[in-house]
C-alpha atoms as a PDB file:
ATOM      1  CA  UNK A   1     -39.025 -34.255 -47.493  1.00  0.00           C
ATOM      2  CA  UNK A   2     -39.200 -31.539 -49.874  1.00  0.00           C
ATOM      3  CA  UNK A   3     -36.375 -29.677 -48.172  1.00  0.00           C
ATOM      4  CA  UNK A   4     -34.376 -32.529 -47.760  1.00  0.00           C
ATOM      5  CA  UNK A   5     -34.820 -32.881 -52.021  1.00  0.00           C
ATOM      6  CA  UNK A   6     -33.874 -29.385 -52.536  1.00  0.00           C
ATOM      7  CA  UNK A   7     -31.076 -29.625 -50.137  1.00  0.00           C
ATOM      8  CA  UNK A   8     -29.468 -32.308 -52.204  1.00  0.00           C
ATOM      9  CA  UNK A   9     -30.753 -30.921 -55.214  1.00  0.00           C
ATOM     10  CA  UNK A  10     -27.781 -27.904 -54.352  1.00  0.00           C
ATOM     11  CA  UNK A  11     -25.608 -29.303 -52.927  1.00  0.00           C
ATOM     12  CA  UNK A  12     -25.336 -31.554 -56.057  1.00  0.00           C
ATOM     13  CA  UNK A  13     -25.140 -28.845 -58.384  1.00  0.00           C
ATOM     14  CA  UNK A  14     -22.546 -26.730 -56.396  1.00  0.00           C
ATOM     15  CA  UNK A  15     -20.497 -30.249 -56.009  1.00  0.00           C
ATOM     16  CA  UNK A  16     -20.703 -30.466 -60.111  1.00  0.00           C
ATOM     17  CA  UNK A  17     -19.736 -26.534 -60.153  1.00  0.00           C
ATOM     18  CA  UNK A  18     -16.969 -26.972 -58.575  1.00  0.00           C
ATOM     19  CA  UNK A  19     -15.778 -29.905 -60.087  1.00  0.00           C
ATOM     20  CA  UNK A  20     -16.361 -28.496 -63.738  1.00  0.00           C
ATOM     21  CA  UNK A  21     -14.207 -24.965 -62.036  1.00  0.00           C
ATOM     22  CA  UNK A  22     -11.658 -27.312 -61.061  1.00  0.00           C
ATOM     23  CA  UNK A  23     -11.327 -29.398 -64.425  1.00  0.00           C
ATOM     24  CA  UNK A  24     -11.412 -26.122 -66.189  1.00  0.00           C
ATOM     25  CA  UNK A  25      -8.178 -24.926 -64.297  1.00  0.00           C
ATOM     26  CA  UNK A  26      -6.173 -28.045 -64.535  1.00  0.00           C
ATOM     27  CA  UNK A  27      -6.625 -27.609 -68.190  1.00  0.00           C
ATOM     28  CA  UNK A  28      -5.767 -24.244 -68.661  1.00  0.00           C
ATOM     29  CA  UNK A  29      -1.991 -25.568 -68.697  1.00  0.00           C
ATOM     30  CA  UNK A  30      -1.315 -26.673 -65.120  1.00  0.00           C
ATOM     31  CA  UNK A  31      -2.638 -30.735 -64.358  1.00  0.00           C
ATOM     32  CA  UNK A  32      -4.199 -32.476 -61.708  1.00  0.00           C
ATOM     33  CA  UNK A  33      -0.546 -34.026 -60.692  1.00  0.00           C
ATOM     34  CA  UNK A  34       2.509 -31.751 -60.969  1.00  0.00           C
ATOM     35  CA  UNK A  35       5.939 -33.165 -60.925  1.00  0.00           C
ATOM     36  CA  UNK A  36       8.634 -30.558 -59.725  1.00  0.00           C
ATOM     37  CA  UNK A  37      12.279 -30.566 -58.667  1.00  0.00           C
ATOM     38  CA  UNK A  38      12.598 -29.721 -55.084  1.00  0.00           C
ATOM     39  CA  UNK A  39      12.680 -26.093 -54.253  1.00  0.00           C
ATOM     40  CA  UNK A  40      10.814 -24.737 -58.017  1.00  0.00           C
ATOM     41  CA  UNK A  41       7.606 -23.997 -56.327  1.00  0.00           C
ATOM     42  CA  UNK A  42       9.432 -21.226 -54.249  1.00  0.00           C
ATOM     43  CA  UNK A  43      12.048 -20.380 -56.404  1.00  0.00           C
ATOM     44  CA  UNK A  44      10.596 -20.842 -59.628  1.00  0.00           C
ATOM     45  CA  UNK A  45      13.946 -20.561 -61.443  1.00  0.00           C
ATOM     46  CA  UNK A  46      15.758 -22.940 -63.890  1.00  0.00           C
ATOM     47  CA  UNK A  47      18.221 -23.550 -61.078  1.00  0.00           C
ATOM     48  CA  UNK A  48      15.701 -26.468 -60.165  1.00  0.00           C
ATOM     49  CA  UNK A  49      14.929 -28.365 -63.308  1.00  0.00           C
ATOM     50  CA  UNK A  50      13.662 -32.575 -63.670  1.00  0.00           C
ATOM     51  CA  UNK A  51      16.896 -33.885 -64.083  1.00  0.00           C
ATOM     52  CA  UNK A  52      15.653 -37.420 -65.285  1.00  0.00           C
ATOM     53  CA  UNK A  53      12.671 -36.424 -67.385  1.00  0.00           C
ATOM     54  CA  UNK A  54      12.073 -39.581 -69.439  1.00  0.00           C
ATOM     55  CA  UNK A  55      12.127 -41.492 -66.612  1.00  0.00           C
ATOM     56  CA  UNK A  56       9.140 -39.304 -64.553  1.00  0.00           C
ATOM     57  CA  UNK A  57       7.520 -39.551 -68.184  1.00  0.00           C
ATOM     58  CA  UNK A  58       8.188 -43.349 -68.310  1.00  0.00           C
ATOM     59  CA  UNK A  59       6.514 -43.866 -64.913  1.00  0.00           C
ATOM     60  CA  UNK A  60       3.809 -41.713 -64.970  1.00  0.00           C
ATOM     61  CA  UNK A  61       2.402 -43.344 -68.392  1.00  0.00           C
ATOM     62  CA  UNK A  62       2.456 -46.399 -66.625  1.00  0.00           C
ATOM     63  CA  UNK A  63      -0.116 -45.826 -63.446  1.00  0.00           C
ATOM     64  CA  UNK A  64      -3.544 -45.802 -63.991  1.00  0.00           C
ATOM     65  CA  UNK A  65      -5.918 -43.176 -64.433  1.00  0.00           C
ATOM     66  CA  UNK A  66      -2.959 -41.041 -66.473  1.00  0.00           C
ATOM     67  CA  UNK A  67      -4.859 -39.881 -69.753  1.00  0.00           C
ATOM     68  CA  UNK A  68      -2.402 -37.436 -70.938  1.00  0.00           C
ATOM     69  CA  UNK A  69       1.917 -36.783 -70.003  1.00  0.00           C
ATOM     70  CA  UNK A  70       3.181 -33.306 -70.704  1.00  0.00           C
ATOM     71  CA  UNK A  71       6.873 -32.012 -70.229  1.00  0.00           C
ATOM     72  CA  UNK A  72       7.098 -28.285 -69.996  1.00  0.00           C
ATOM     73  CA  UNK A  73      10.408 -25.833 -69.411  1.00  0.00           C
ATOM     74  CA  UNK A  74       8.526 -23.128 -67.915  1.00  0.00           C
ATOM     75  CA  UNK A  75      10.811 -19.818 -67.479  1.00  0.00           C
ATOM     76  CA  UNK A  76      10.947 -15.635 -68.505  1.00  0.00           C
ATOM     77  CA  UNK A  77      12.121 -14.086 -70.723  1.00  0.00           C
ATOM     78  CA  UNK A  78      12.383 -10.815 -72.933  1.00  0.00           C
ATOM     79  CA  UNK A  79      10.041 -10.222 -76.357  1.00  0.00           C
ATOM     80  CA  UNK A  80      10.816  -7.933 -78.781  1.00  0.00           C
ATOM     81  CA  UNK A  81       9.663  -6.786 -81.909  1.00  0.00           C
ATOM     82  CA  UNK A  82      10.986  -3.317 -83.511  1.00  0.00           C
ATOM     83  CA  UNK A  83      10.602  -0.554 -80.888  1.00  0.00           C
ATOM     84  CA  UNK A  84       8.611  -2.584 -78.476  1.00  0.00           C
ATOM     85  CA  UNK A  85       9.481  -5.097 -75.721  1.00  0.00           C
ATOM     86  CA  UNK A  86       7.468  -6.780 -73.114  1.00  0.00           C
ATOM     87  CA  UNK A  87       8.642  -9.189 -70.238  1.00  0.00           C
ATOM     88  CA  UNK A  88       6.867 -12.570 -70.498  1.00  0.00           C
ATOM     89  CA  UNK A  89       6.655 -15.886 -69.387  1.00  0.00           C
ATOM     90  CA  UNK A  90       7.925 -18.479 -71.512  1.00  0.00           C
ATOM     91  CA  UNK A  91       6.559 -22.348 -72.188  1.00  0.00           C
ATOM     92  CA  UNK A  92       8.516 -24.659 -73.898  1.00  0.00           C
ATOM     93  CA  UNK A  93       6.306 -27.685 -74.341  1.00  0.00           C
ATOM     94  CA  UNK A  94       6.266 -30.745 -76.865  1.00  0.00           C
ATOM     95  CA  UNK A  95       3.106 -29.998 -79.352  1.00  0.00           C
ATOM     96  CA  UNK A  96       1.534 -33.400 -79.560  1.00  0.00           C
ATOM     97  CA  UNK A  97       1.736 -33.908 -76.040  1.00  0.00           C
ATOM     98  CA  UNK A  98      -0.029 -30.148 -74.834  1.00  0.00           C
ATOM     99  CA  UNK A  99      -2.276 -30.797 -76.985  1.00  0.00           C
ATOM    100  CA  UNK A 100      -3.734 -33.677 -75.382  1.00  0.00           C
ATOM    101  CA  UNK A 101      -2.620 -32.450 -72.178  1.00  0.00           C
ATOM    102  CA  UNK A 102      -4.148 -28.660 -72.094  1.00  0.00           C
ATOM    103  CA  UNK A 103      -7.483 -26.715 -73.860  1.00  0.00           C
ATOM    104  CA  UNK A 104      -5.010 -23.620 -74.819  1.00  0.00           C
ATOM    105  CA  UNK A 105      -4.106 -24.912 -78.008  1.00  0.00           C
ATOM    106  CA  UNK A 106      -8.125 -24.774 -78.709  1.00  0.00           C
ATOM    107  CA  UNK A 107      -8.138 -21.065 -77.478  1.00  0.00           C
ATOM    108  CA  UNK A 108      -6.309 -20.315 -81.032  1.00  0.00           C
ATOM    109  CA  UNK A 109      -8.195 -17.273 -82.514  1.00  0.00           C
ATOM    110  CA  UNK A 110      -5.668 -16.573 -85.474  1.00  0.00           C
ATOM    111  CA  UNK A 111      -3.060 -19.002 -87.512  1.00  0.00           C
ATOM    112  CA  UNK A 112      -2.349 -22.385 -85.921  1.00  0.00           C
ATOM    113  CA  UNK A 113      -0.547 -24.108 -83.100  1.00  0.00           C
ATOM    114  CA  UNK A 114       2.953 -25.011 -82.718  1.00  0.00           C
ATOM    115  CA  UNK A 115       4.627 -27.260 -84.758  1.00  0.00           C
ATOM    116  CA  UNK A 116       8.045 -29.254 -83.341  1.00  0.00           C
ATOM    117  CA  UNK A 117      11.159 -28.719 -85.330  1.00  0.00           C
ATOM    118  CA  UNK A 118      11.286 -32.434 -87.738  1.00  0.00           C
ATOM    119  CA  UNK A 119       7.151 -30.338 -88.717  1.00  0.00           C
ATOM    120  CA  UNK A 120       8.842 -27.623 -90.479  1.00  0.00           C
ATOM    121  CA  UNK A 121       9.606 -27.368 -94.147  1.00  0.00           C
ATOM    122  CA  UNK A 122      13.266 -25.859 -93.884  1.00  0.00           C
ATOM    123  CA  UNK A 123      15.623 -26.512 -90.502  1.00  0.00           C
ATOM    124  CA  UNK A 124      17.106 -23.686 -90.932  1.00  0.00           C
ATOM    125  CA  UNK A 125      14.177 -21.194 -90.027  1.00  0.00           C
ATOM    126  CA  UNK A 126      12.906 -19.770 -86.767  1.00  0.00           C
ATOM    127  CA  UNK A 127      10.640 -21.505 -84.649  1.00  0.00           C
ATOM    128  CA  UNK A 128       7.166 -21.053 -84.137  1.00  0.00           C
ATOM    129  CA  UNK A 129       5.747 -19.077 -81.328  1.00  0.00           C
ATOM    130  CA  UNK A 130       2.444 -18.708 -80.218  1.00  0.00           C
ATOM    131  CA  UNK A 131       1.497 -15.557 -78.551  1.00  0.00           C
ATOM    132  CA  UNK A 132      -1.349 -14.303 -76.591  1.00  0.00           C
ATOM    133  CA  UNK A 133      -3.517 -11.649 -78.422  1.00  0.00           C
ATOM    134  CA  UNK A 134      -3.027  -8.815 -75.953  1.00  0.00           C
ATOM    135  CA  UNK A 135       1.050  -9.106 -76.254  1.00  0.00           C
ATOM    136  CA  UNK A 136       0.582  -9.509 -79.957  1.00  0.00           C
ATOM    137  CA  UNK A 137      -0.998  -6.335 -79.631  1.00  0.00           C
ATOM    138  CA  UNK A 138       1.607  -4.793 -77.481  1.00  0.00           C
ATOM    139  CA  UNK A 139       4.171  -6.034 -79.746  1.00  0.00           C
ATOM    140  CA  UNK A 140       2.512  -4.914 -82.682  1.00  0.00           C
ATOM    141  CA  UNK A 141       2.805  -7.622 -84.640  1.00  0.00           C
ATOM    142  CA  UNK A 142       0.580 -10.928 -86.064  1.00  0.00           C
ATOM    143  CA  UNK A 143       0.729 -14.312 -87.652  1.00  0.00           C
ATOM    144  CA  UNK A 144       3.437 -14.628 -89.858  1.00  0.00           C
ATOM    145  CA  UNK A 145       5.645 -11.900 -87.781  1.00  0.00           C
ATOM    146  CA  UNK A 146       9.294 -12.349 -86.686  1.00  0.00           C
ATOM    147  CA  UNK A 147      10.023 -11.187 -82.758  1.00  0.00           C
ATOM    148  CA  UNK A 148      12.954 -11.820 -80.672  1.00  0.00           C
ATOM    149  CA  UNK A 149      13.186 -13.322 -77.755  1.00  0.00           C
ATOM    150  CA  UNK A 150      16.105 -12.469 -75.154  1.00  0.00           C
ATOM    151  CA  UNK A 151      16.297 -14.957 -71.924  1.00  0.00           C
ATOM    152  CA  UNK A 152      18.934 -15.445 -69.224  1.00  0.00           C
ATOM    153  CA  UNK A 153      20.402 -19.231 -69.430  1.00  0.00           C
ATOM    154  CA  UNK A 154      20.194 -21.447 -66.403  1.00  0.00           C
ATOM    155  CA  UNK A 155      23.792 -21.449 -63.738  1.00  0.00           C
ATOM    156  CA  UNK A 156      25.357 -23.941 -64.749  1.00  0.00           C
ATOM    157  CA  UNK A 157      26.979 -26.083 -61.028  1.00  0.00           C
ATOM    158  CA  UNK A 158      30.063 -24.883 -62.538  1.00  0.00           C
ATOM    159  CA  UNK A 159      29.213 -21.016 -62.302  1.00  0.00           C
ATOM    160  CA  UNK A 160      26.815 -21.454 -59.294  1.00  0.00           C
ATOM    161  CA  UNK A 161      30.181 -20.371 -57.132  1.00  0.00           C
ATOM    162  CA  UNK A 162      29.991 -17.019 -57.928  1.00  0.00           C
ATOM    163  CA  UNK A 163      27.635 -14.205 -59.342  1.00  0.00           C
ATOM    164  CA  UNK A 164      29.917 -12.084 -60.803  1.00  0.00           C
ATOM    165  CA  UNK A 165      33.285 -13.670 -62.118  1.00  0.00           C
ATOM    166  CA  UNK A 166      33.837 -15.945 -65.731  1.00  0.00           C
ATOM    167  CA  UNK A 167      33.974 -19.259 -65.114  1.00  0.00           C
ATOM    168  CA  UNK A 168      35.974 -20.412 -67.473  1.00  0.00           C
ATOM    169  CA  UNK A 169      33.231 -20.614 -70.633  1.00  0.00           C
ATOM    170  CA  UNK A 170      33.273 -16.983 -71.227  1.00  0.00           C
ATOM    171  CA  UNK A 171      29.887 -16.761 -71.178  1.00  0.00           C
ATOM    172  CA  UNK A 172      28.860 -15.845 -67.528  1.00  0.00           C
ATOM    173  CA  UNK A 173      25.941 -13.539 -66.991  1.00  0.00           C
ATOM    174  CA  UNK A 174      25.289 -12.982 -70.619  1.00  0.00           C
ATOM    175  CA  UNK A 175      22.050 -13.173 -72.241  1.00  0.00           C
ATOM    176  CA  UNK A 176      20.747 -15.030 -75.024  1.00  0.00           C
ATOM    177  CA  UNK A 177      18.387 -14.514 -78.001  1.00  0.00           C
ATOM    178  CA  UNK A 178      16.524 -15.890 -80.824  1.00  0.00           C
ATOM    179  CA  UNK A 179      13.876 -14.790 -83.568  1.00  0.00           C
ATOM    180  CA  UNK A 180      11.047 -16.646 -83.656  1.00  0.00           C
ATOM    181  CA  UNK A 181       7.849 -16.817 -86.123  1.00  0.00           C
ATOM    182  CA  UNK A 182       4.173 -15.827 -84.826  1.00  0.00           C
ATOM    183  CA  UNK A 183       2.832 -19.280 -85.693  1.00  0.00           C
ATOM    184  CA  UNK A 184      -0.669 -18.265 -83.915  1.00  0.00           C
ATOM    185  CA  UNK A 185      -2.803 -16.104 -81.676  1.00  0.00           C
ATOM    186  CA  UNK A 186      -4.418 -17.224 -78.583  1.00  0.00           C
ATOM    187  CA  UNK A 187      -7.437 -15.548 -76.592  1.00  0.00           C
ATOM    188  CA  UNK A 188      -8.206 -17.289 -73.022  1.00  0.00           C
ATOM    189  CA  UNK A 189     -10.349 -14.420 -71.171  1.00  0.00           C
ATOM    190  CA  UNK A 190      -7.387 -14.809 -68.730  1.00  0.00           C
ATOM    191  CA  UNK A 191      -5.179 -11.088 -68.354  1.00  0.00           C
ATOM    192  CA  UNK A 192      -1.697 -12.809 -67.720  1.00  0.00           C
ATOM    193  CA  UNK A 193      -2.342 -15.357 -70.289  1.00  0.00           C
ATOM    194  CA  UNK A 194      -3.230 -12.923 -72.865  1.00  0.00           C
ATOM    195  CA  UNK A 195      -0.718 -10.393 -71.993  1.00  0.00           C
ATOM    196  CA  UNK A 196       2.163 -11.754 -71.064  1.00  0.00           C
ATOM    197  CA  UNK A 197       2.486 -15.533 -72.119  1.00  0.00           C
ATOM    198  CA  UNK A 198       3.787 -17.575 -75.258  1.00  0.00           C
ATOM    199  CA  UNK A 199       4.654 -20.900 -75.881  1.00  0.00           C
ATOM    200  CA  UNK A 200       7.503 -22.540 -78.204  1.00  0.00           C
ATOM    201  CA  UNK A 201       8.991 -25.861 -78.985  1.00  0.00           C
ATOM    202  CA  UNK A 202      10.396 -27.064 -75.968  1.00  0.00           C
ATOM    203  CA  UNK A 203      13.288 -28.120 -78.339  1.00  0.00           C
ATOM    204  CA  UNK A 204      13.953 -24.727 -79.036  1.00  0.00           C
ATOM    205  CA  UNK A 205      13.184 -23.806 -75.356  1.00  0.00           C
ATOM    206  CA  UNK A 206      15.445 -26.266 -74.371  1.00  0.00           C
ATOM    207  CA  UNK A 207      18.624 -24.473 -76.617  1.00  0.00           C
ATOM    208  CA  UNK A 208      17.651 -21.116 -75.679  1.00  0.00           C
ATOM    209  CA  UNK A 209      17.903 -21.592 -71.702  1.00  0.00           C
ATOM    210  CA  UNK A 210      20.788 -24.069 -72.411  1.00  0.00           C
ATOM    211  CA  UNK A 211      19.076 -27.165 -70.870  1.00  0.00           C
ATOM    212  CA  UNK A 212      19.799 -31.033 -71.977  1.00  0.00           C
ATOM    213  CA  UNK A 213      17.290 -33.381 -73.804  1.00  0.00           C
ATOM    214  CA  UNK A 214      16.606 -34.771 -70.147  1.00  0.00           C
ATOM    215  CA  UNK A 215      15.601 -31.501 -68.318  1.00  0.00           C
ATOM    216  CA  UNK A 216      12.447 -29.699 -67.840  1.00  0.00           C
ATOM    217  CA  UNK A 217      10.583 -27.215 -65.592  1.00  0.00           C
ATOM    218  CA  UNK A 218       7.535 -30.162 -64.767  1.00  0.00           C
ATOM    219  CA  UNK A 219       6.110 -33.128 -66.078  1.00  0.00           C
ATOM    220  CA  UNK A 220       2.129 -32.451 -65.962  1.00  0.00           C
ATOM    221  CA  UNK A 221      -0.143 -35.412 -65.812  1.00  0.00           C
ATOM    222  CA  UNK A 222      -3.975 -34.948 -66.679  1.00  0.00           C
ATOM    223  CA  UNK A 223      -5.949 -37.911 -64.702  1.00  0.00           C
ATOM    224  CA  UNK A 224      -9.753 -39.211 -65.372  1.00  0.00           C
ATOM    225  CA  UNK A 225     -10.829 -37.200 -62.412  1.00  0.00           C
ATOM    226  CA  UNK A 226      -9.353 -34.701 -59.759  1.00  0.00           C
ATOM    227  CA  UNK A 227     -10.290 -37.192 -56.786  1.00  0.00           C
ATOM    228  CA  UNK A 228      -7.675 -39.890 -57.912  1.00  0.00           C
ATOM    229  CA  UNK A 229      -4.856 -36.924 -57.763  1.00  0.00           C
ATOM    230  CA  UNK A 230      -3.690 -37.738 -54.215  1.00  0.00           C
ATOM    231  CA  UNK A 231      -3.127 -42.082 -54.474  1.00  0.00           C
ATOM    232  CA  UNK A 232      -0.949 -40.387 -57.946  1.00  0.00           C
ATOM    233  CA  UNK A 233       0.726 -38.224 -56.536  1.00  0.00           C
ATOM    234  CA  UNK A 234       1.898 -40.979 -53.820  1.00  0.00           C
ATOM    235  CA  UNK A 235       2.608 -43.172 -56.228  1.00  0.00           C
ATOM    236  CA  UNK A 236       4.855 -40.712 -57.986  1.00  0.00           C
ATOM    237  CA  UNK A 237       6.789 -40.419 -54.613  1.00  0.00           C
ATOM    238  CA  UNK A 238       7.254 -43.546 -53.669  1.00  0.00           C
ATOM    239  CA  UNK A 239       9.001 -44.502 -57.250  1.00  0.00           C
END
């Protein structure tokens, strides 16, 4: 009987382990139910993008066990800031909503978090950009900084024809870049997210890589618990 008890005893507490390991990932900016276009998880690209965002968003909110919605444009892109550059990935996600959605907004160690564009005293200035504390020190730079950031905007269907002629918008195959303000610092324990990640308004995110009001990288959900992911996930199929 007493090994039996024991037995349970661990088993229990490697079941809660796990779980808590589990929660603590979802929340680190991915979700327990991940809404893609076909093809992104291989790809990765822009080239596959959520054409009918609201409507994922709309749908989502309205099965049960949903606590939080978040719309990202995940992508890469090009920091700068005087002599130094770093390659990085990119998050474009709505404020309010990663909040609630994700624990790196608490991870802040310096400044504050993002703020969306109607936040900001003038409409005229930079964005915000929040930058892991390892790339800030790559960069050289801290809160209150200006840095660049160069990206590659998605193919249009209209160019996807060819790789290497205009087609017809004179902007084929060129680059894009804007300056951006270190709004804050953040400090997860996690190398890539330290060293080579930031996140902006996806407003802003959304000009940059040239996407509409309606596209996105993935619309995250964040459920009550991991075990109802699967009858969501269905659910999110079917409709």
């Amino acid at each position: 009987s007493l090994s039996l008890a024991l037995i349970l005893f661990s088993v229990g507490i490697s079941a809660d382990s796990h779980e808590r390991l589990a929660d603590q990932g979802v929340r680190m900016g991915s979700g327990h139910v991940v809404v893609q276009a076909k093809g992104y998880q291989l790809e990765g690209t822009l080239d596959r993008v959520v054409e009918q965002t609201q409507s994922v968003v709309k749908t989502a909110k309205a099965l049960p066990h949903v606590r939080a919605v978040a719309v990202r444009v995940r992508a890469e892109g090009l920091i700068s800031a005087a002599e130094h550059s770093v390659g990085i990935a990119v998050s474009g996600v709505d404020p309010i909503a990663e909040t609630a959605a994700s624990d790196l907004p608490k991870k802040l160690v310096a400044g504050s978090y993002l703020r969306a564009r109607d936040q900001m005293p003038f409409s005229n200035t930079p964005a915000d950009i929040v930058l892991g504390t390892k790339l800030a020190r790559k960069l050289e730079v801290n809160v209150g900084d200006r840095v660049v950031l160069t990206v590659s905007p998605r193919k249009r269907p209209d160019r996807a024809q060819s790789s290497t002629k205009d087609s017809g918008d004179g902007r084929r195959g060129q680059t894009r870049s804007a300056a951006f303000i270190v709004r804050g610092l953040l400090e997860t324990g996690v190398a890539t997210l330290d060293g080579f990640y930031a996140e902006v308004p996806i407003s802003a995110a959304r000009t940059l890589y040239e996407l509409s009001p309606g596209q996105s990288s993935q619309v995250a959900l964040i459920l009550s618990t991991q075990y109802q992911s699967g009858q969501t996930a269905q659910a999110l199929a079917v409709r």
